[in-house]
Protein backbone atom coordinates (compact mmCIF):
# COMPACT_ATOMS: atom_id res chain seq x y z
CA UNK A 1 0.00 0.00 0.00
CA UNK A 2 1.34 3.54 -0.88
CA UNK A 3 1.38 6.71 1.12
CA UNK A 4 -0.01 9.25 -0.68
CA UNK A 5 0.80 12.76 -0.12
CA UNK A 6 -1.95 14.31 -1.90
CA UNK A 7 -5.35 14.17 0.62
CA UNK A 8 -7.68 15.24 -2.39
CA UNK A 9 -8.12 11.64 -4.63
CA UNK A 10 -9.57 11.97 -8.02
CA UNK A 11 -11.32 9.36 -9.40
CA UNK A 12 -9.37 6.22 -11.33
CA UNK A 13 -12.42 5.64 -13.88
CA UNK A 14 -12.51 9.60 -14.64
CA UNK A 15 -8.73 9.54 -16.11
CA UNK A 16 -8.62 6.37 -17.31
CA UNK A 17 -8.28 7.24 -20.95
CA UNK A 18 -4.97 9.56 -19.63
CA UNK A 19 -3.62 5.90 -18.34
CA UNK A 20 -3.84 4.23 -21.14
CA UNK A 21 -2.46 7.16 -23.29
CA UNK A 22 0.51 6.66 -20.25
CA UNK A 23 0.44 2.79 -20.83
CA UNK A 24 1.16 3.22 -24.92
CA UNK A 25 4.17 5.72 -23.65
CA UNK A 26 5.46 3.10 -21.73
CA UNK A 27 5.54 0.80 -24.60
CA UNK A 28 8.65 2.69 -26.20
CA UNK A 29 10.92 3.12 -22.76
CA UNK A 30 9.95 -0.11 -20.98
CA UNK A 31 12.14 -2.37 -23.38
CA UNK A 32 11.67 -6.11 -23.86
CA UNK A 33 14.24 -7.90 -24.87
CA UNK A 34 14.18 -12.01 -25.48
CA UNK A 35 16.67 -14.12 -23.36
CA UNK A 36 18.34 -17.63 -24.58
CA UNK A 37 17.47 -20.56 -22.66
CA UNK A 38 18.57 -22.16 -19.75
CA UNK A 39 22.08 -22.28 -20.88
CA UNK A 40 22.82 -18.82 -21.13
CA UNK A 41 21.10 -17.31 -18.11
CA UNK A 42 23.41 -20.13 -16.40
CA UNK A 43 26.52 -18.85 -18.29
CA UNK A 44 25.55 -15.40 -17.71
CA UNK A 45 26.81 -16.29 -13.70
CA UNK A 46 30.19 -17.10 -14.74
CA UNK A 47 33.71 -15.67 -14.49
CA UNK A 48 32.96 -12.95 -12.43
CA UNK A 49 35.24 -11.41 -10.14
CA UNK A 50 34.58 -12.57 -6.78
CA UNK A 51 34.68 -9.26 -5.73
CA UNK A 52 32.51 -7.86 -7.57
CA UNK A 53 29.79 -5.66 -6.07
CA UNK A 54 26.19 -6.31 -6.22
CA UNK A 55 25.67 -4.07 -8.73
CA UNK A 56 28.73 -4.87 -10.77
CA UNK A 57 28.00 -8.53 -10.73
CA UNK A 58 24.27 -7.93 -11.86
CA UNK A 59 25.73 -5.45 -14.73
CA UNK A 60 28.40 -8.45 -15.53
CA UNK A 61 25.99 -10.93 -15.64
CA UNK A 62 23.48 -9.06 -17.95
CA UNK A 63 26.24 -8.17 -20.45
CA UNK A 64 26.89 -11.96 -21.26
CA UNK A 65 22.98 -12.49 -21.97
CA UNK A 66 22.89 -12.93 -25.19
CA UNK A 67 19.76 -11.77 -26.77
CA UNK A 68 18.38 -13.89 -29.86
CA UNK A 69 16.27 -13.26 -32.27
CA UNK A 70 12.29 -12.33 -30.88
CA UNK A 71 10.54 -15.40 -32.09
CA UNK A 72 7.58 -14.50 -35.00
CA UNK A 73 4.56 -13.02 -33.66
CA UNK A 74 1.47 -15.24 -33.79
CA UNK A 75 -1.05 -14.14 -36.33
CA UNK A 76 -3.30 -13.31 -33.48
CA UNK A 77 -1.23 -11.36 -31.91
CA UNK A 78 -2.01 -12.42 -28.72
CA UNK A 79 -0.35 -11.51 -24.96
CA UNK A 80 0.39 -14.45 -22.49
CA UNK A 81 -2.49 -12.38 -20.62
CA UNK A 82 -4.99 -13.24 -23.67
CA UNK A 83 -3.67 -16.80 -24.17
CA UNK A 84 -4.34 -17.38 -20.16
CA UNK A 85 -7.99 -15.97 -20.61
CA UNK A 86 -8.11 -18.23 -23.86
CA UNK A 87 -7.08 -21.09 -21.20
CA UNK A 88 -9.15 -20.17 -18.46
CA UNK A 89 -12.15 -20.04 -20.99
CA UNK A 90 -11.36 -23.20 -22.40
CA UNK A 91 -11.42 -24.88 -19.15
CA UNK A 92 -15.12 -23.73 -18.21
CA UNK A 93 -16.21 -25.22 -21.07
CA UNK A 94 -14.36 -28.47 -20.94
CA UNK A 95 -11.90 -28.60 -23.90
CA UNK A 96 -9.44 -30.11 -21.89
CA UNK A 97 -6.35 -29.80 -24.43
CA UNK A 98 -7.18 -26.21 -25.56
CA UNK A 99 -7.19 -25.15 -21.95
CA UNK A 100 -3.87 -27.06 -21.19
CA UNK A 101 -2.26 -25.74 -24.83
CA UNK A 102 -3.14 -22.17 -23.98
CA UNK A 103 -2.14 -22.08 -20.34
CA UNK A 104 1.37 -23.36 -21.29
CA UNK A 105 1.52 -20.84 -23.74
CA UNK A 106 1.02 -18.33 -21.40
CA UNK A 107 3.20 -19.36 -18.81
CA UNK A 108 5.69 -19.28 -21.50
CA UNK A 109 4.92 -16.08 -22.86
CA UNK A 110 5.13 -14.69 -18.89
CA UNK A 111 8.92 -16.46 -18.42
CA UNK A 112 9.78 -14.74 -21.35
CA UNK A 113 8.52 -11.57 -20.52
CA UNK A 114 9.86 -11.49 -17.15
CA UNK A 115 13.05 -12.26 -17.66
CA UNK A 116 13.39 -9.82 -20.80
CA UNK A 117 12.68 -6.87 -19.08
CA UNK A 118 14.54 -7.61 -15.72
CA UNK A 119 17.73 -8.17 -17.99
CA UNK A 120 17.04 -4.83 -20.36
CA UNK A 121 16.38 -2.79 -17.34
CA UNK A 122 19.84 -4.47 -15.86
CA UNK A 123 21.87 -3.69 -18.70
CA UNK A 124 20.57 -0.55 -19.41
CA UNK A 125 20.68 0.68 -15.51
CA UNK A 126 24.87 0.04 -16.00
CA UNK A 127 25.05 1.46 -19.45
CA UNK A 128 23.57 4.92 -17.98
CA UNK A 129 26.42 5.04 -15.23
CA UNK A 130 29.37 3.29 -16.99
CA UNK A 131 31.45 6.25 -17.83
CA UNK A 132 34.11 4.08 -19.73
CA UNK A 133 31.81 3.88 -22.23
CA UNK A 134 29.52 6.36 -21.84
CA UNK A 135 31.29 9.28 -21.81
CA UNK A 136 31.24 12.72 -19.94
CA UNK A 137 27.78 14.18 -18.94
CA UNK A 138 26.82 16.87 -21.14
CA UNK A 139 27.96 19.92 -18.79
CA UNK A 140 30.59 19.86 -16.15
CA UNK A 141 28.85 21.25 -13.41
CA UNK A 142 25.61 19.26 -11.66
CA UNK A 143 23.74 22.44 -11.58
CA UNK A 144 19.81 21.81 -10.17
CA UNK A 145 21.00 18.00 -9.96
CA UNK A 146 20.52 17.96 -13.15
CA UNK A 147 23.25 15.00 -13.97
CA UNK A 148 20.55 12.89 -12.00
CA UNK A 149 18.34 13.37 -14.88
CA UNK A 150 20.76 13.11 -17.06
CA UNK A 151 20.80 9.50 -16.44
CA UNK A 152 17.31 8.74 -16.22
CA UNK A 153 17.35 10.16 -19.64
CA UNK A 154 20.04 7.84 -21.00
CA UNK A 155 18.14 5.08 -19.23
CA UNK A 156 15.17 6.18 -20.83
CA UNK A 157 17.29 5.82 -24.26
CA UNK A 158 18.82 2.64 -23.75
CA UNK A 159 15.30 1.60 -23.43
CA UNK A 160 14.15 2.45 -25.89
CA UNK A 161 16.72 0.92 -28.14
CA UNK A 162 16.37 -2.41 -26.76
CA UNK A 163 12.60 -2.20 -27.70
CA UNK A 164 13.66 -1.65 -31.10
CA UNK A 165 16.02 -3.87 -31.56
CA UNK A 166 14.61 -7.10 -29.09
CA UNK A 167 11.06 -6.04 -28.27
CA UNK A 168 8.01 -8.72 -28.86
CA UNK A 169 5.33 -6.62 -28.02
CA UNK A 170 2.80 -9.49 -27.28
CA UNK A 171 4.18 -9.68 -24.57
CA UNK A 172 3.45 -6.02 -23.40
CA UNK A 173 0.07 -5.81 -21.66
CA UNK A 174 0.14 -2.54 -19.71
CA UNK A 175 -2.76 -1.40 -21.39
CA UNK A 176 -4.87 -4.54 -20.07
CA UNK A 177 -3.91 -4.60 -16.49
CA UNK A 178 -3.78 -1.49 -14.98
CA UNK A 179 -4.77 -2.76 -11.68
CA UNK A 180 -1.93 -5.73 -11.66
CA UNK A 181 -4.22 -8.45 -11.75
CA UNK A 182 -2.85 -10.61 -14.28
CA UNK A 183 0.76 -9.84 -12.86
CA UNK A 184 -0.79 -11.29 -9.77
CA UNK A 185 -2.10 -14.23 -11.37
CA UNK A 186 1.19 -15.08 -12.64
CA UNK A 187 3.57 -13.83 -10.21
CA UNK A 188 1.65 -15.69 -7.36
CA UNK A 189 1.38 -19.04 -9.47
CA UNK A 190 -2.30 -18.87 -10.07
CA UNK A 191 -2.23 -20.79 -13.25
CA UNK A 192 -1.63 -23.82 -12.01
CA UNK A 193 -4.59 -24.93 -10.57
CA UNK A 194 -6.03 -24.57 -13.72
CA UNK A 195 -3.60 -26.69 -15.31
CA UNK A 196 -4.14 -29.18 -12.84
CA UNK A 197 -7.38 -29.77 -13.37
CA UNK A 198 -7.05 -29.73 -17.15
CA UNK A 199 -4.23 -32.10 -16.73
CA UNK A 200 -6.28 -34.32 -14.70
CA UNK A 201 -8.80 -34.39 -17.40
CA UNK A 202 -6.67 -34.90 -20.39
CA UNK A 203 -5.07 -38.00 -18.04
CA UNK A 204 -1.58 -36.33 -17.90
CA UNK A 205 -1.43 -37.39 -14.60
CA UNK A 206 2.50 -36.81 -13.42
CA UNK A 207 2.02 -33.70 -14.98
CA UNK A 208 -1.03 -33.08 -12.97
CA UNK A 209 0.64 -33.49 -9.94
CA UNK A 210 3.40 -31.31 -10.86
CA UNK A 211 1.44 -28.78 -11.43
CA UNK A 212 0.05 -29.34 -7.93
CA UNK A 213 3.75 -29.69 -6.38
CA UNK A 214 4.47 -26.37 -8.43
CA UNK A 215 1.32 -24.08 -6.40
CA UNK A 216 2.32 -26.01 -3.41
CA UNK A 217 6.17 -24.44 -3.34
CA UNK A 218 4.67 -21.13 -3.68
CA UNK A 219 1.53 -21.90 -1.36
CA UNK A 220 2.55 -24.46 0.73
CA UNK A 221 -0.50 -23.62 3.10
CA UNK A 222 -2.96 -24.34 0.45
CA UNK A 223 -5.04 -27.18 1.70
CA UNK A 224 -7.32 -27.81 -1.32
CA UNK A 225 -4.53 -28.17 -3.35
CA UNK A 226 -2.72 -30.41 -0.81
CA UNK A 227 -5.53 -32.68 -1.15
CA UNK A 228 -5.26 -32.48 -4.82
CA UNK A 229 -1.82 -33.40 -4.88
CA UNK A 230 -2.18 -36.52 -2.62
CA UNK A 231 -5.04 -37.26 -4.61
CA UNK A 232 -2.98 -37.48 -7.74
CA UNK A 233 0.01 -39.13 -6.59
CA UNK A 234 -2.08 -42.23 -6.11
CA UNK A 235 -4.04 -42.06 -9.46
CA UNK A 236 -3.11 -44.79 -11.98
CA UNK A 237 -0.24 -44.65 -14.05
CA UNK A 238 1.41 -41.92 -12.15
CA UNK A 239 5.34 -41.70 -12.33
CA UNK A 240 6.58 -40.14 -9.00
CA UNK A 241 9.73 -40.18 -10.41
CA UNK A 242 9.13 -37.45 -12.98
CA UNK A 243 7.08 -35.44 -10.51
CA UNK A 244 9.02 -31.63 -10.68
CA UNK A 245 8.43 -27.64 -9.61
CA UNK A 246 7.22 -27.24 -13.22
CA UNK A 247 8.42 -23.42 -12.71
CA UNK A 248 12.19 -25.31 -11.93
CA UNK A 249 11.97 -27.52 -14.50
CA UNK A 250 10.31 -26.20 -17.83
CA UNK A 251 13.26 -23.65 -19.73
CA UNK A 252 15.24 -23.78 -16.51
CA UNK A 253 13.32 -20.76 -14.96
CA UNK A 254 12.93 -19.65 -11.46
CA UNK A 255 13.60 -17.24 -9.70
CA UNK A 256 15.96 -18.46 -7.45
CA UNK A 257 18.76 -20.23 -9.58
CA UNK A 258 21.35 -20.12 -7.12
CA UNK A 259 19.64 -22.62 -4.89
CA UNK A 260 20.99 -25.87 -6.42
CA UNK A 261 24.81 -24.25 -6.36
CA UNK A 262 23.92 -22.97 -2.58
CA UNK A 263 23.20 -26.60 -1.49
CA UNK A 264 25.89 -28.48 -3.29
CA UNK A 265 28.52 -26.86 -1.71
CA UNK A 266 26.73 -26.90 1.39
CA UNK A 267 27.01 -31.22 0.87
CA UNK A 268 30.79 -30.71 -0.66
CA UNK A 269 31.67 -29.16 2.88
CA UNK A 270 30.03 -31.77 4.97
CA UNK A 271 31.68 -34.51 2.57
CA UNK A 272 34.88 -32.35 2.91
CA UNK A 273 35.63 -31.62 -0.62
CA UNK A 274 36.67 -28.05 0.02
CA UNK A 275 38.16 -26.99 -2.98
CA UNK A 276 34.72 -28.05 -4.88
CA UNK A 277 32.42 -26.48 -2.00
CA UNK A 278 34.35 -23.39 -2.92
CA UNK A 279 33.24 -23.44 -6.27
CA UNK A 280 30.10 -24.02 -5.91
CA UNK A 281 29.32 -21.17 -2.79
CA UNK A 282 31.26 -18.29 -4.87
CA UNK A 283 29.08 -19.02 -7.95
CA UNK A 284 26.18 -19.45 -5.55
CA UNK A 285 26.71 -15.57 -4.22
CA UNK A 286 26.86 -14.65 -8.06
CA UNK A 287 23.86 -16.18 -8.99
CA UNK A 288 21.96 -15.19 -6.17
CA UNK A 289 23.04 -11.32 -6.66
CA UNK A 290 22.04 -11.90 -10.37
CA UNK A 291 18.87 -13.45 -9.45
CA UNK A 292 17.77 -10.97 -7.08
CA UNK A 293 18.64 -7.84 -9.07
CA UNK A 294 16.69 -9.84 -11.72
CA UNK A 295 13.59 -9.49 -9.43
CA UNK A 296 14.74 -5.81 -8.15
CA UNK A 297 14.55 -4.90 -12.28
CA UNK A 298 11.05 -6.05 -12.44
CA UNK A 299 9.72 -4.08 -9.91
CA UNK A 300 10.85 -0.84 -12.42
CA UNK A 301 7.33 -1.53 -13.85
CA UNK A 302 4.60 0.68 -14.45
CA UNK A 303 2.64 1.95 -11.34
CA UNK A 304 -1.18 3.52 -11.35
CA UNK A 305 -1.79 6.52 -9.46
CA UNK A 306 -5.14 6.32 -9.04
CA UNK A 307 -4.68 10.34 -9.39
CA UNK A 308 -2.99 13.06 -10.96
CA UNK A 309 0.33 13.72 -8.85
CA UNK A 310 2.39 16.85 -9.46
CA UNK A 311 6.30 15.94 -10.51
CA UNK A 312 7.92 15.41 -7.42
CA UNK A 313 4.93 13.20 -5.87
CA UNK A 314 4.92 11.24 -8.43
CA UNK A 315 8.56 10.13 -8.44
CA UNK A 316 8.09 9.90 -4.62
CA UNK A 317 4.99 7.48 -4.89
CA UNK A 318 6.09 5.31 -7.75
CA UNK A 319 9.41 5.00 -5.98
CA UNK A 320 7.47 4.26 -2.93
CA UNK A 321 6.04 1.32 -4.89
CA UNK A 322 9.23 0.05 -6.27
CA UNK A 323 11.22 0.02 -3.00
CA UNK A 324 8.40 -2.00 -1.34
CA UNK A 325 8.53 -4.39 -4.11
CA UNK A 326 12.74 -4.55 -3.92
CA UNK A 327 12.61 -5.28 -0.10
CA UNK A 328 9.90 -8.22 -0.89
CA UNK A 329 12.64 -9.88 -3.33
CA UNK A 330 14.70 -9.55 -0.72
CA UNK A 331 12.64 -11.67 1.36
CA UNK A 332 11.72 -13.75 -1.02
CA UNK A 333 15.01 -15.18 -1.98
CA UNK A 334 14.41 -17.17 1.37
CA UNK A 335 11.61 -18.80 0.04
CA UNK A 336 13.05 -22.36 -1.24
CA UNK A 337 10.89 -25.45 -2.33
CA UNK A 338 8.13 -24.08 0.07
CA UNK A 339 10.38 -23.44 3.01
CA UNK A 340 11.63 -19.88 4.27
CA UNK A 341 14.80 -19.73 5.24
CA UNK A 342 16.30 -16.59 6.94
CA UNK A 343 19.59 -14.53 5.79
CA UNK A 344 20.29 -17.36 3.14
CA UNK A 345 22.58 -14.66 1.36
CA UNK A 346 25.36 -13.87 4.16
CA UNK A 347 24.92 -18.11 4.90
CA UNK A 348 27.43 -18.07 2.20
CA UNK A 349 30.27 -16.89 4.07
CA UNK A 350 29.43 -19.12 7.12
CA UNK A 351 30.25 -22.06 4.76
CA UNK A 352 32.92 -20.13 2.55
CA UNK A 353 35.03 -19.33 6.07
CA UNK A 354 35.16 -22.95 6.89
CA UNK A 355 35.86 -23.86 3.24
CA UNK A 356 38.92 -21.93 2.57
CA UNK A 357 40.04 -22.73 6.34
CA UNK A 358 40.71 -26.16 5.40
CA UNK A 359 42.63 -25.49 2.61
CA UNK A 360 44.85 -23.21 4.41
CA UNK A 361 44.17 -19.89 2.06
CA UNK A 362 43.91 -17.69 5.29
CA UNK A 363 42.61 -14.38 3.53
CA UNK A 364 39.62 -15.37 1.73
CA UNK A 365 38.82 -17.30 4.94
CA UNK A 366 39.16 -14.08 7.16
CA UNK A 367 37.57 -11.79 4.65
CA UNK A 368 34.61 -14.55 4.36
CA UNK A 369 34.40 -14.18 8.07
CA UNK A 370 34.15 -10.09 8.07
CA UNK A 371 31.55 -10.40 5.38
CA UNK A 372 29.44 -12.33 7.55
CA UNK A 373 29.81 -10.51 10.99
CA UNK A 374 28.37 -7.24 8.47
CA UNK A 375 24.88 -9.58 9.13
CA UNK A 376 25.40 -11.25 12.13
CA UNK A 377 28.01 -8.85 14.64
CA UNK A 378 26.28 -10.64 18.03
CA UNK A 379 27.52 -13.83 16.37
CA UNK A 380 29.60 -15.84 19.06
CA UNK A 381 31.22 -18.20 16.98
CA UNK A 382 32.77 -16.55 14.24
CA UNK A 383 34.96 -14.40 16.35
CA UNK A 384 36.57 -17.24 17.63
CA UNK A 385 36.60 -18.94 14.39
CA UNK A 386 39.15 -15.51 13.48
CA UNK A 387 41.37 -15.98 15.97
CA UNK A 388 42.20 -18.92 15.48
CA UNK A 389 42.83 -18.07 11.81
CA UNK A 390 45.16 -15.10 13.15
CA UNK A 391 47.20 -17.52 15.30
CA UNK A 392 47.61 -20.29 12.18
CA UNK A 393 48.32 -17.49 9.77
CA UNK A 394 50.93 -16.01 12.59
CA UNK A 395 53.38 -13.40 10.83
CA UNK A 396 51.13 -13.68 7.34
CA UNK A 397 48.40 -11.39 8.81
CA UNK A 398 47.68 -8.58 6.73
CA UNK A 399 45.47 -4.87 6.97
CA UNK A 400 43.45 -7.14 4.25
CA UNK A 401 42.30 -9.59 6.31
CA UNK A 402 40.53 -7.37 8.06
CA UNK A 403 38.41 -5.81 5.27
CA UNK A 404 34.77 -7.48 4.25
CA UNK A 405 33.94 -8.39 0.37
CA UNK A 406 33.09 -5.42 -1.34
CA UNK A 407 29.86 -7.44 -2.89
CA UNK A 408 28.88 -7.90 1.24
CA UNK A 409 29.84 -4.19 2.31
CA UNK A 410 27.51 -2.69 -0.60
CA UNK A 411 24.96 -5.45 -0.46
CA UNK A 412 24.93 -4.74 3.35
CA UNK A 413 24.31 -0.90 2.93
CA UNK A 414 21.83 -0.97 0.60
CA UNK A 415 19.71 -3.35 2.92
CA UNK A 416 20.14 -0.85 5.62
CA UNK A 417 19.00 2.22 3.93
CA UNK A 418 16.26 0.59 2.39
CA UNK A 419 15.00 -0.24 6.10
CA UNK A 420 15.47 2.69 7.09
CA UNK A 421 13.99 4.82 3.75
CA UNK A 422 11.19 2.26 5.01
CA UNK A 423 10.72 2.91 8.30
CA UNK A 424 10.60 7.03 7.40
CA UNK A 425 7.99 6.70 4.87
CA UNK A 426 5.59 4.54 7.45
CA UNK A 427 6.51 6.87 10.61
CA UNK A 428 6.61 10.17 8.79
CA UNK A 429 3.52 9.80 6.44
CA UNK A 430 1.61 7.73 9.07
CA UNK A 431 2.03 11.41 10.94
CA UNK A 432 1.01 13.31 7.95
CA UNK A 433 -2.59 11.15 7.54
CA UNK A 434 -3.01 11.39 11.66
CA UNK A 435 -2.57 15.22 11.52
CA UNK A 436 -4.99 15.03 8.17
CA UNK A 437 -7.60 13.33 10.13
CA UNK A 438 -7.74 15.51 12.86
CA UNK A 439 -8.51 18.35 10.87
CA UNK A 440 -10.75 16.57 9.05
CA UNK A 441 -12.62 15.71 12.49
CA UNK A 442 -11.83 19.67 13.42
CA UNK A 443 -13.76 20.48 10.26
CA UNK A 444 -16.60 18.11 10.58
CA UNK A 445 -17.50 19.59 13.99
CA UNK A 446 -18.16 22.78 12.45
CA UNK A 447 -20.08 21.44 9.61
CA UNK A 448 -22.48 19.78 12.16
CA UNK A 449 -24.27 23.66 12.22
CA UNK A 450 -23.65 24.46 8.99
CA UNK A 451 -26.53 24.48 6.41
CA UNK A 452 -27.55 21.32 4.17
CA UNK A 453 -24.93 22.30 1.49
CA UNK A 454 -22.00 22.78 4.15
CA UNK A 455 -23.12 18.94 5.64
CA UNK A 456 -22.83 17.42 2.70
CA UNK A 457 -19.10 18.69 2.26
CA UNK A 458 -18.79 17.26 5.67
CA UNK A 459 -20.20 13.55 4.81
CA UNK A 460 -17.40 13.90 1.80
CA UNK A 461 -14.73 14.48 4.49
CA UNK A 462 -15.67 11.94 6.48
CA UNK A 463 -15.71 9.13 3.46
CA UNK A 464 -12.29 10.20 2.62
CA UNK A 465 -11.13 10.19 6.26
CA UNK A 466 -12.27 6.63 6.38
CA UNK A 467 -10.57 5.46 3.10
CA UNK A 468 -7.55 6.65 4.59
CA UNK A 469 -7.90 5.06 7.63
CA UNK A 470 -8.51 1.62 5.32
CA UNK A 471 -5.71 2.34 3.62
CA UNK A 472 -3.22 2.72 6.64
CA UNK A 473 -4.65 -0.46 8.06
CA UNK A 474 -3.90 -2.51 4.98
CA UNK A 475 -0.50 -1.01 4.54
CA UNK A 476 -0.11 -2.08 8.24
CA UNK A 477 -0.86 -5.83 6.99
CA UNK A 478 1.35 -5.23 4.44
CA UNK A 479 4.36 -4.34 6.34
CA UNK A 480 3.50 -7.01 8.70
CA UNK A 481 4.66 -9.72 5.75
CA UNK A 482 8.28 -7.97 4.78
């Protein structure tokens, strides 16, 4: 929920034309661009410098994408949003296969569209700042902070040539879902129970429970479709076996890649095969900065007002919007195979300290040690884990070992000014409604012996007063699940 800083809201059906009109704009800047497989979103993790920070390694990781060619637009020119509505359509009235071919269209046409704009909005976020290559602003001086905009402009540019040169506008449906439900439908999995019941029908049953298995990772409360699922693993002819996160498995996409790195070199440490748990872990914090800054991109979306903001307010809202969004990747880079687990980034260098221990490369292991005391300083272990290292290393000790990975330091701050950027927009524009509403109240007193006309200015008050209060009670909720 956003805090607005305009009290007077006009209506969302009364400019709704001036949307779409903003929608078609954002057709030319918000730039698509189509992705290879599997393979080279993998590859794109690779040969980084360990060092890197988070959003080097995101800009490093982007530049190896290699886009292909977008693939030929259908001769309906469908969305993935009209292909689900095709699906959803077909499975009211029973045509099993239609619903099941136009569902898997449209989760296809959502993976695609996802990852294309997180990885345009990556590239083009480094291309604005990379001065190698970019050259000089335009004028020396920042006069009216105007090099800020400078940027944004260049962004805006860079955009706008990756829609020209990689854009498959079927997949572009800001003109459809102004209010984010379709986003919703996909981003939250809601697809799939569809699928499962169409499945069912057309007596694909491993797929069936898949598709069960993949709501469940993202739902794992979900007791109707736990019942489902247990239903299906005991239908006949079922291969539990082949039974897969479908979101995992189909074009290698999800969101959280670095998972399967993460936990093999958790299982090289405990079988002590350093050197390979090593590996694994540093390509692991790659990956999962990549991933992350993949979802961080996304949020860069469009964002409806619901009213006409001057300038600054609207930068301030829509970033509003977007920051919320960011810290929810954050969180939800936790989320694995339906569990949450906590701090699963500076994990790393827990396991990375005791790696490089054991094969006596004293540094890394120290520096690995620093990053993760940036998360955890009450941590009781890890300072005695450093000593130790300092009395081994004897004579070897350098000013160094003392410093934390640069990806850690900068990953660290910008988790702690987004907290706090959070907490002031709750506590300061929390105080802005409150003093709102007590002038509103103020004000309604003296309507109470005013004439008819002044009371019904009053009632108006009051309604707005109230959607306020709704709205600071559901932002409440909403803070509740960061």
């Amino acid at each position: 929920m956003i805090v607005y800083v305009e009290v007077m809201m006009i209506s969302r059906r009364r400019w709704n034309w001036m949307l779409l009109f903003i929608g078609c704009c954002c057709l030319v800047t918000l730039a698509v661009a189509q992705t290879q497989e599997s393979d080279a979103t993998s590859a794109s993790a690779e040969g980084t410098d360990t060092t890197a920070t988070a959003s080097s390694a995101a800009r490093e990781d982007t530049e190896r994408t290699v886009y292909s060619d977008p693939p030929d637009t259908p001769e309906d020119g469908s969305s993935f949003i009209d292909q689900y509505e095709q699906g959803v359509q077909a499975y009211l009235t029973n045509e099993w296969e239609d619903c099941v071919y136009f569902l898997e269209r449209a989760l296809e046409g959502y993976r695609t569209y996802y990852e294309s704009v997180a990885n345009c909005r990556m590239e083009c976020e480094y291309a604005a700042r990379d001065v190698k290559h970019r050259g000089e602003f335009l004028h020396g001086s920042n006069v009216d902070n105007l090099q800020h905009y400078e940027l944004i402009l260049r962004r805006t540019l860079c955009l706008s040539k990756c829609a020209r040169r990689y854009a498959i506008y079927r997949y572009l449906p800001f003109s459809e879902d102004f209010d984010g439900h379709y986003m919703d439908v996909f981003q939250e999995l809601k697809v799939y129970p569809y699928l499962y019941a169409c499945y069912v029908k057309s007596n694909r049953v491993t797929l069936a429970a898949s598709a069960a298995y993949t709501y469940l990772v993202k739902h794992p409360e979900n007791t109707v479709m736990k019942k489902n699922f247990e239903e299906a693993i005991e239908m006949p002819g079922i291969d539990r076996d082949e039974i897969h996160d479908l979101e995992e498995k189909v074009l290698g996409f999800h969101p959280l890649k670095f998972v399967e790195l993460l936990i093999g070199g958790i299982v090289d440490e405990q079988e002590n095969n350093w050197e390979r748990a090593i590996e694994q872990l540093e390509s692991s914090i790659k990956q999962f900065i990549f991933d992350e800054n993949q979802c961080r991109a996304f949020c860069e979306g469009e964002f409806d007002h619901g009213f006409l903001p001057d300038f600054i307010t609207a930068i301030g809202n829509h970033f509003t919007y977007a920051l919320q969004c960011k810290r929810n990747c954050t969180s939800n880079m936790g989320m694995v195979r339906g569990k949450y687990y906590d701090n699963l980034f500076p994990r790393h260098y827990q396991h990375l300290q005791k790696a490089y221990y054991h094969v006596k490369r004293y540094e890394e292991s120290y520096r690995a040690g620093m990053s993760y005391l940036l998360f955890h300083a009450d941590d009781f272990d890890m300072p005695e884990a450093l000593k130790t290292i300092e009395a081994e290393a004897k004579g070897s000790v350098t000013a160094n070992f003392f410093k934390a990975r640069r990806e850690a330091v900068e990953y660290n701050d910008r988790l702690q000014y987004e907290e706090k950027l959070a907490r002031f927009i709750k506590q300061e524009f929390d105080l802005l409604d409150n003093v709102a509403g007590s002038n509103a109240e103020l004000d309604d007193e003296e309507f109470e012996d005013e004439d008819s006309v002044d009371t019904m200015e009053g009632n108006r008050v009051d309604e707005e007063g109230e959607t306020l209060e709704q709205n600071d009670q559901a932002e409440l909720e909403e803070i509740k699940h960061i």
